[in-house]
C-alpha atoms as a PDB file:
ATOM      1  CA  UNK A   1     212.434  38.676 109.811  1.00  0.00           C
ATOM      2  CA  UNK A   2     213.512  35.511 111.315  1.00  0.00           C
ATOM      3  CA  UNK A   3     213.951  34.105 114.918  1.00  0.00           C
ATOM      4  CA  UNK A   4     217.199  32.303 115.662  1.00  0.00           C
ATOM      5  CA  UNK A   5     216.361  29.483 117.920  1.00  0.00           C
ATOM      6  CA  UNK A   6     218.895  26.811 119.166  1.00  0.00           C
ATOM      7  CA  UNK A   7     217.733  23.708 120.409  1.00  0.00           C
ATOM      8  CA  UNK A   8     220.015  21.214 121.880  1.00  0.00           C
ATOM      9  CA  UNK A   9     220.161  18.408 125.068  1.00  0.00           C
ATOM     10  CA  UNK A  10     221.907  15.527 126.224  1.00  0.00           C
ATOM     11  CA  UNK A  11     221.634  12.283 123.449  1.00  0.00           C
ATOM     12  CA  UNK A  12     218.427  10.627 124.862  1.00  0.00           C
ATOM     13  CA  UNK A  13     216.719  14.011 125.726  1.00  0.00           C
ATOM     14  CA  UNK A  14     214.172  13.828 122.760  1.00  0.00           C
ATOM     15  CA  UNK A  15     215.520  15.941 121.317  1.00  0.00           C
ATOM     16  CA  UNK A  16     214.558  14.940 117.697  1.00  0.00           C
ATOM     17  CA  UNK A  17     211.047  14.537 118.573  1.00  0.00           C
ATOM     18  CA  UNK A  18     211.022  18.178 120.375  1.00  0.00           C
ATOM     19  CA  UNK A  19     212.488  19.582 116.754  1.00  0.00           C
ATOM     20  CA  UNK A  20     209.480  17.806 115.432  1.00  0.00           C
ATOM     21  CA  UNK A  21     206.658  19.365 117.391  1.00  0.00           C
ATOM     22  CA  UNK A  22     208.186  23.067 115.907  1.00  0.00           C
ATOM     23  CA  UNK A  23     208.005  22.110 112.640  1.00  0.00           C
ATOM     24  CA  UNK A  24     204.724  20.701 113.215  1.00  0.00           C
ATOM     25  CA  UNK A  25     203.888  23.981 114.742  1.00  0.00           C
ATOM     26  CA  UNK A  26     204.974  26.461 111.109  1.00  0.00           C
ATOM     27  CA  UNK A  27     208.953  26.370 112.153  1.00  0.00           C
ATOM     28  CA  UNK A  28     211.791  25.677 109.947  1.00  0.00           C
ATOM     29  CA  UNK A  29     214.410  23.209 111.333  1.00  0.00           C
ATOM     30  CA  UNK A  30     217.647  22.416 110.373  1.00  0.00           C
ATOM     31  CA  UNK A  31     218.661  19.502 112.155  1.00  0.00           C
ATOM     32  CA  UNK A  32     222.701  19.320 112.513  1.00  0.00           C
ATOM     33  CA  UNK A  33     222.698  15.501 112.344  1.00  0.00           C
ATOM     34  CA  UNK A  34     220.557  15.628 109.211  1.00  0.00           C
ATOM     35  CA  UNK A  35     223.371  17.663 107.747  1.00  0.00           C
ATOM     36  CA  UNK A  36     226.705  15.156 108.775  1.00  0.00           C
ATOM     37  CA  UNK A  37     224.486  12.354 107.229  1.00  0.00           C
ATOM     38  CA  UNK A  38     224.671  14.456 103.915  1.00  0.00           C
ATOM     39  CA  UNK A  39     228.268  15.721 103.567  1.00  0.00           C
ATOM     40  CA  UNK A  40     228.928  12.047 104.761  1.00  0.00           C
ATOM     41  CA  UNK A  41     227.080  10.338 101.824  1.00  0.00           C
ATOM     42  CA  UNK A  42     228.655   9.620  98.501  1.00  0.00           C
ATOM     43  CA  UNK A  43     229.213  12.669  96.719  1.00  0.00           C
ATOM     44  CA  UNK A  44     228.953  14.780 100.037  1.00  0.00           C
ATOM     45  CA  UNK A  45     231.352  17.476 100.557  1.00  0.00           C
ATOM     46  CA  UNK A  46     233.475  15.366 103.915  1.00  0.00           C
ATOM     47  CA  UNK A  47     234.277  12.227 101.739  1.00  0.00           C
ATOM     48  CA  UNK A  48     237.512  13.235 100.032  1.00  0.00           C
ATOM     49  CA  UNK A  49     238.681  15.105 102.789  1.00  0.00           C
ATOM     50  CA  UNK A  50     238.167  12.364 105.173  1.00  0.00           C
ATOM     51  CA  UNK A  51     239.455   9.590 103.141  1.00  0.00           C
ATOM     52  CA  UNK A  52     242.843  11.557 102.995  1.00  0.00           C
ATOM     53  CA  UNK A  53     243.133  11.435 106.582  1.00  0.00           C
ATOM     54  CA  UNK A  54     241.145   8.012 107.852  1.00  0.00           C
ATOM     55  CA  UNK A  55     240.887   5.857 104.567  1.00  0.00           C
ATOM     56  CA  UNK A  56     239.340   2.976 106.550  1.00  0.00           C
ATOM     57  CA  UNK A  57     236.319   4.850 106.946  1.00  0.00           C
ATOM     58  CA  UNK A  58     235.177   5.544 103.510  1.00  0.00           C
ATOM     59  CA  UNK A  59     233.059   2.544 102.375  1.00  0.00           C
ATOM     60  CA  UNK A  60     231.808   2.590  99.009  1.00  0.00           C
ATOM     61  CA  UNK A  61     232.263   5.989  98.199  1.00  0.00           C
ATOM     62  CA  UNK A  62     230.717   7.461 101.754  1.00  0.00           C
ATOM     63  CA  UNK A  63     231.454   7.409 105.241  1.00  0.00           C
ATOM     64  CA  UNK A  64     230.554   4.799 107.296  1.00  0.00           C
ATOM     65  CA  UNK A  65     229.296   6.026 110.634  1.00  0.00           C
ATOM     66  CA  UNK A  66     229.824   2.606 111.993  1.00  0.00           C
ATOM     67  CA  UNK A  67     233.825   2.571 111.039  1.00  0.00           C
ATOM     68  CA  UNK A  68     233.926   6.329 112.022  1.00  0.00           C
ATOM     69  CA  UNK A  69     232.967   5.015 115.244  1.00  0.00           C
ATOM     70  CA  UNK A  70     235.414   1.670 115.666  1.00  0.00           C
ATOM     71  CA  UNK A  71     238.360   3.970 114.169  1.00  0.00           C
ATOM     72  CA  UNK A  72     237.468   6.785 116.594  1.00  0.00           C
ATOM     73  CA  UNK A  73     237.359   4.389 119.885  1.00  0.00           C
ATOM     74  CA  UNK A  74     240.549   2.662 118.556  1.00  0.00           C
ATOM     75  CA  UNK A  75     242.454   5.957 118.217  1.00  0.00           C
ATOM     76  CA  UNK A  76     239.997   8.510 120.117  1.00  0.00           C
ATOM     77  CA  UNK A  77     242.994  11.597 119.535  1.00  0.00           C
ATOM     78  CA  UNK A  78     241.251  11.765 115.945  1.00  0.00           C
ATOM     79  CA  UNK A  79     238.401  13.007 117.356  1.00  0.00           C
ATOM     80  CA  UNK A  80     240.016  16.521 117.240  1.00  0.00           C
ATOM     81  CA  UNK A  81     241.357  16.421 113.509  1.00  0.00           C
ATOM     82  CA  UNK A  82     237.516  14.633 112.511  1.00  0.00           C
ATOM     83  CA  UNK A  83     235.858  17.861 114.032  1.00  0.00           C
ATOM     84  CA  UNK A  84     238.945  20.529 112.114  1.00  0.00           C
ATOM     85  CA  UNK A  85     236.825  19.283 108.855  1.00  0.00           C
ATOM     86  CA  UNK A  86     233.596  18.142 109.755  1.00  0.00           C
ATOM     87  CA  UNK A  87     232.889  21.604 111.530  1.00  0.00           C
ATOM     88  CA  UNK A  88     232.945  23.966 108.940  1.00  0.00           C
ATOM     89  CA  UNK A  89     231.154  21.900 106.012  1.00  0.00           C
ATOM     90  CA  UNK A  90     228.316  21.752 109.146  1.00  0.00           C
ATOM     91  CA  UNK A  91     228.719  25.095 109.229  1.00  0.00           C
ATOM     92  CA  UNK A  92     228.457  26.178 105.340  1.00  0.00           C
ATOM     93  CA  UNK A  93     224.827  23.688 105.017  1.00  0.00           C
ATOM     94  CA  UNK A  94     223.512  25.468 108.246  1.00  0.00           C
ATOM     95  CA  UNK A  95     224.695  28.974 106.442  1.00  0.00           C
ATOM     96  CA  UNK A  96     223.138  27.496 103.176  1.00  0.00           C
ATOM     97  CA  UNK A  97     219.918  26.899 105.043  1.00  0.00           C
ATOM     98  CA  UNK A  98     219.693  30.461 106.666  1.00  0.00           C
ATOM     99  CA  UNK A  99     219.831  31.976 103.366  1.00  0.00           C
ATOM    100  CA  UNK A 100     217.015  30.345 102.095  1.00  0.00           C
ATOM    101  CA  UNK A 101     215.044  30.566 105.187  1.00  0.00           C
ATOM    102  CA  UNK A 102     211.606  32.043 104.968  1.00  0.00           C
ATOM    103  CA  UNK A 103     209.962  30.986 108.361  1.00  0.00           C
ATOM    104  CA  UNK A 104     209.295  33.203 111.323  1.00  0.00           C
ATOM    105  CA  UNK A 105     211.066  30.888 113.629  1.00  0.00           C
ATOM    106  CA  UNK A 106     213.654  28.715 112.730  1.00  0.00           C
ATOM    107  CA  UNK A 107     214.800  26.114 114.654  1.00  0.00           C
ATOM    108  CA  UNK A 108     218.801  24.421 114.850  1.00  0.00           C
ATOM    109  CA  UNK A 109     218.657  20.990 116.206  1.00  0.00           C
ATOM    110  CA  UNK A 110     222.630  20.945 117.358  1.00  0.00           C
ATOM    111  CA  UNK A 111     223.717  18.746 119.638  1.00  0.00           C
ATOM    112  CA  UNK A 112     226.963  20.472 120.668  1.00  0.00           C
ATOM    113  CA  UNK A 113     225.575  23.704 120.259  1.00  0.00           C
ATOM    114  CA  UNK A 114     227.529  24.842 123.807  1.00  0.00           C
ATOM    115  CA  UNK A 115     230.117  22.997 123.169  1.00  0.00           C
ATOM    116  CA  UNK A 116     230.811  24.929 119.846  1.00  0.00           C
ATOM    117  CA  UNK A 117     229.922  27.985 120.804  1.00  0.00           C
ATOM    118  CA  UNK A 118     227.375  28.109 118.429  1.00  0.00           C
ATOM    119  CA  UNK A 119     224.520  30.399 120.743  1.00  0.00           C
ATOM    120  CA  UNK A 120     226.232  33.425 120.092  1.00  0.00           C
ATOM    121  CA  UNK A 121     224.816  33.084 116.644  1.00  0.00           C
ATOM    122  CA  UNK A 122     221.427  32.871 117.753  1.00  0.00           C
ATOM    123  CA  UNK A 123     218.732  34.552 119.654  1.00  0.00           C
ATOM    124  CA  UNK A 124     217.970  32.152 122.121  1.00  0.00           C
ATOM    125  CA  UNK A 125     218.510  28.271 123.192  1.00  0.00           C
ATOM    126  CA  UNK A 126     216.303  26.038 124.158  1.00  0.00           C
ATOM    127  CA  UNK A 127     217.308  22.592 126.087  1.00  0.00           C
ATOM    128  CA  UNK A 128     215.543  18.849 126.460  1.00  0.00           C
ATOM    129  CA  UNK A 129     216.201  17.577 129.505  1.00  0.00           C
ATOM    130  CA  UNK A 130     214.698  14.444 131.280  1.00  0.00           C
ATOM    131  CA  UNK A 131     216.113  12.361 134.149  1.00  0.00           C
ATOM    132  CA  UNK A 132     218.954  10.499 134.085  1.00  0.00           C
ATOM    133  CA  UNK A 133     217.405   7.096 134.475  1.00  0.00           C
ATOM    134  CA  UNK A 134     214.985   7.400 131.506  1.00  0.00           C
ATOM    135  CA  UNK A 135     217.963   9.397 129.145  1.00  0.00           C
ATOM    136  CA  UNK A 136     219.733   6.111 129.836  1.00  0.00           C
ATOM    137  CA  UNK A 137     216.885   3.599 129.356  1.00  0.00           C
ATOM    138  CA  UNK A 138     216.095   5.284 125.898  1.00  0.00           C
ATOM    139  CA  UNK A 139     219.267   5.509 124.771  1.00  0.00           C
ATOM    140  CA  UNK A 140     220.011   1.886 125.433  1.00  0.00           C
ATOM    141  CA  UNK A 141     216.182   0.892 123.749  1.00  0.00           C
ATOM    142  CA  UNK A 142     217.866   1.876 120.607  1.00  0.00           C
ATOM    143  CA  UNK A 143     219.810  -1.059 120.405  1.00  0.00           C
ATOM    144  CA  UNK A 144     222.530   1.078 118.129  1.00  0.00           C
ATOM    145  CA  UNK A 145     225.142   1.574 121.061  1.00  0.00           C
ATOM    146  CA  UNK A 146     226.406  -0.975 124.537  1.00  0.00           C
ATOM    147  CA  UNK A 147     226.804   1.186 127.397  1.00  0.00           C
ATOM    148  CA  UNK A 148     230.078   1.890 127.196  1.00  0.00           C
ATOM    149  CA  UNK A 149     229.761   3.857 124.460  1.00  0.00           C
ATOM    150  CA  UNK A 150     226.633   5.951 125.261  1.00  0.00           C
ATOM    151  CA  UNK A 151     228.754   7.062 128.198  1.00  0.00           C
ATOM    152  CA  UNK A 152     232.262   8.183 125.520  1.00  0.00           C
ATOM    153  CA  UNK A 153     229.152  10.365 124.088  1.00  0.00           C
ATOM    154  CA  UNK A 154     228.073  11.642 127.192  1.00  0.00           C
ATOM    155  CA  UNK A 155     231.314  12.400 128.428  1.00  0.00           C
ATOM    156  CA  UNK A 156     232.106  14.978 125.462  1.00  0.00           C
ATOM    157  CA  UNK A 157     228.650  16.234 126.169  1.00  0.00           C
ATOM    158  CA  UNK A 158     228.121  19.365 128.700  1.00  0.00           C
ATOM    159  CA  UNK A 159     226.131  18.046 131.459  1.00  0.00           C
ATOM    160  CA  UNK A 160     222.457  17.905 131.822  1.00  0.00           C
ATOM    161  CA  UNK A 161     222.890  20.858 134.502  1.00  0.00           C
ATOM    162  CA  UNK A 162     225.128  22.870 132.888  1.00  0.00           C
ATOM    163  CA  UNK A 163     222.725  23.207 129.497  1.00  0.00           C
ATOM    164  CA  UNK A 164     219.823  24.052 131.686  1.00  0.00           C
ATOM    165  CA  UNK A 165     221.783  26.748 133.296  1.00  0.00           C
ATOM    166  CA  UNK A 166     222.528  28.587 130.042  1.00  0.00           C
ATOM    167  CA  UNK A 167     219.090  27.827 128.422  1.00  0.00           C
ATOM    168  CA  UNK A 168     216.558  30.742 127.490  1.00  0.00           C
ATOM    169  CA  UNK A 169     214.119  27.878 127.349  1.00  0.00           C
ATOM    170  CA  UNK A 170     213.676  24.307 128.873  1.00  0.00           C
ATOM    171  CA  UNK A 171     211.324  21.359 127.371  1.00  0.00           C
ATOM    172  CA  UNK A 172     210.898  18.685 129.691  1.00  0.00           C
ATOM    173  CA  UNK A 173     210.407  15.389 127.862  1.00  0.00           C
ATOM    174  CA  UNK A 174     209.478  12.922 130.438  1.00  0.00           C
ATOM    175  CA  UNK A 175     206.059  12.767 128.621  1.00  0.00           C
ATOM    176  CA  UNK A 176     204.861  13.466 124.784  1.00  0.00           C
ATOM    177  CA  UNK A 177     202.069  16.164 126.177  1.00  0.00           C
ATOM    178  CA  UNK A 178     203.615  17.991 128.178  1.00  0.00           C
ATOM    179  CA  UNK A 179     206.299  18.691 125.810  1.00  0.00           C
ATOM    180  CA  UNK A 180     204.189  19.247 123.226  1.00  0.00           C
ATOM    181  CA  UNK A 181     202.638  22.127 125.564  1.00  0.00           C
ATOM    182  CA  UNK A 182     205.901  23.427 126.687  1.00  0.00           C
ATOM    183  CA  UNK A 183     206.816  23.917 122.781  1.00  0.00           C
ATOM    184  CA  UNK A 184     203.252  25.279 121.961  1.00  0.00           C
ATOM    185  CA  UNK A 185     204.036  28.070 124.774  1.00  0.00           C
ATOM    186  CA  UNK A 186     207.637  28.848 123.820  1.00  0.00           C
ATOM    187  CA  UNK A 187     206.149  29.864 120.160  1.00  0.00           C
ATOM    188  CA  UNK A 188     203.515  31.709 121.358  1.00  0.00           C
ATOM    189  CA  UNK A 189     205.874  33.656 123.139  1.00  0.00           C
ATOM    190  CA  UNK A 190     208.512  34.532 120.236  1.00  0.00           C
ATOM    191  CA  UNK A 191     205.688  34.893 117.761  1.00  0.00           C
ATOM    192  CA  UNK A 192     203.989  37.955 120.631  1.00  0.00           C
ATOM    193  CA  UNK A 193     207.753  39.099 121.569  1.00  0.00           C
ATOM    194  CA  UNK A 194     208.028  39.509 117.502  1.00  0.00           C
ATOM    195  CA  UNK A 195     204.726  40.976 116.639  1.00  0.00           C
ATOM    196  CA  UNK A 196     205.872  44.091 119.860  1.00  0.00           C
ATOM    197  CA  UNK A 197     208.782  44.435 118.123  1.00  0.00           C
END
């Protein structure tokens, strides 16, 4: 049998580096973002669609994340017709994934797991949160986004707040340690709540 666990946050939460410390721990994860990068590659399964609908962003035979993003702050209505086909080809990898699944706990790094409803599907979430100050410094460290746009993806993002409201579970990353302890004890947990059952 197979724990369901969700884990999602705010962009800048750590979230990737939380997913990590499960896996490093015996836990499957399927990472969400993992899975646009390959139905956006050449040969993935969003290409043709997409180029029927926004031919400028199909560069050499895959989807450029970087025109994805100029087209979609140029026209930002798209957003609504990009997630009508991106959605369910996310959603047939992630059902691919669970099929093959063979870990006690597996873990699904989503970052619009509220947003999409997606925690019904699952037995419990778990949420990254930090402060707002550090989310922003680290987000801006990257050097892939200006301001302005790490805000557009905050504001189609549930708020800090709200996610720790609904979460089973909350991993505070304002240090590596302590997170990695926080993780360590949320396992522990599952694996004892699934050796009662």
């Amino acid at each position: 049998m197979t724990y369901h666990l969700g884990l999602t946050g705010s962009i800048g939460t750590g979230k990737s580096t939380t997913a990590q410390m499960f896996a490093d721990l015996g836990c499957a994860v399927w990472d969400a973002d993992a899975a646009v990068h390959r139905i956006y590659d050449v040969g993935g399964t969003a290409v043709a669609p997409l180029w029927v609908v926004f031919p400028d962003v199909i560069v050499e035979g895959a989807v450029s994340r970087t025109a994805l993003r100029e087209h979609l702050s140029k026209y930002p209505n798209d957003f609504n017709m990009l997630n009508e086909i991106v959605h369910p080809l996310v959603a047939a990898d992630c059902a691919a994934f669970k099929e093959i699944c063979e870990a006690d706990i597996a873990i699904y790094d989503i970052p619009l797991l509220f947003e999409n409803g997606t925690e019904a599907e699952l037995d419990a979430v778990c949420v990254t949160s930090v402060d707002a100050e550090t989310q922003r410094a680290r987000v801006l460290a990257r050097g892939t986004m200006n301001e302005e746009q790490f805000e557009q993806i905050k504001s189609r993002q549930m708020s800090d707040a709200d996610k720790r409201a609904r979460a089973d579970y909350i991993v505070e990353t304002d240090a590596l340690d302590h997170a990695r302890q926080q993780v360590g004890a949320i396992v522990t947990k599952i694996r004892g709540e699934m050796l009662r059952a």
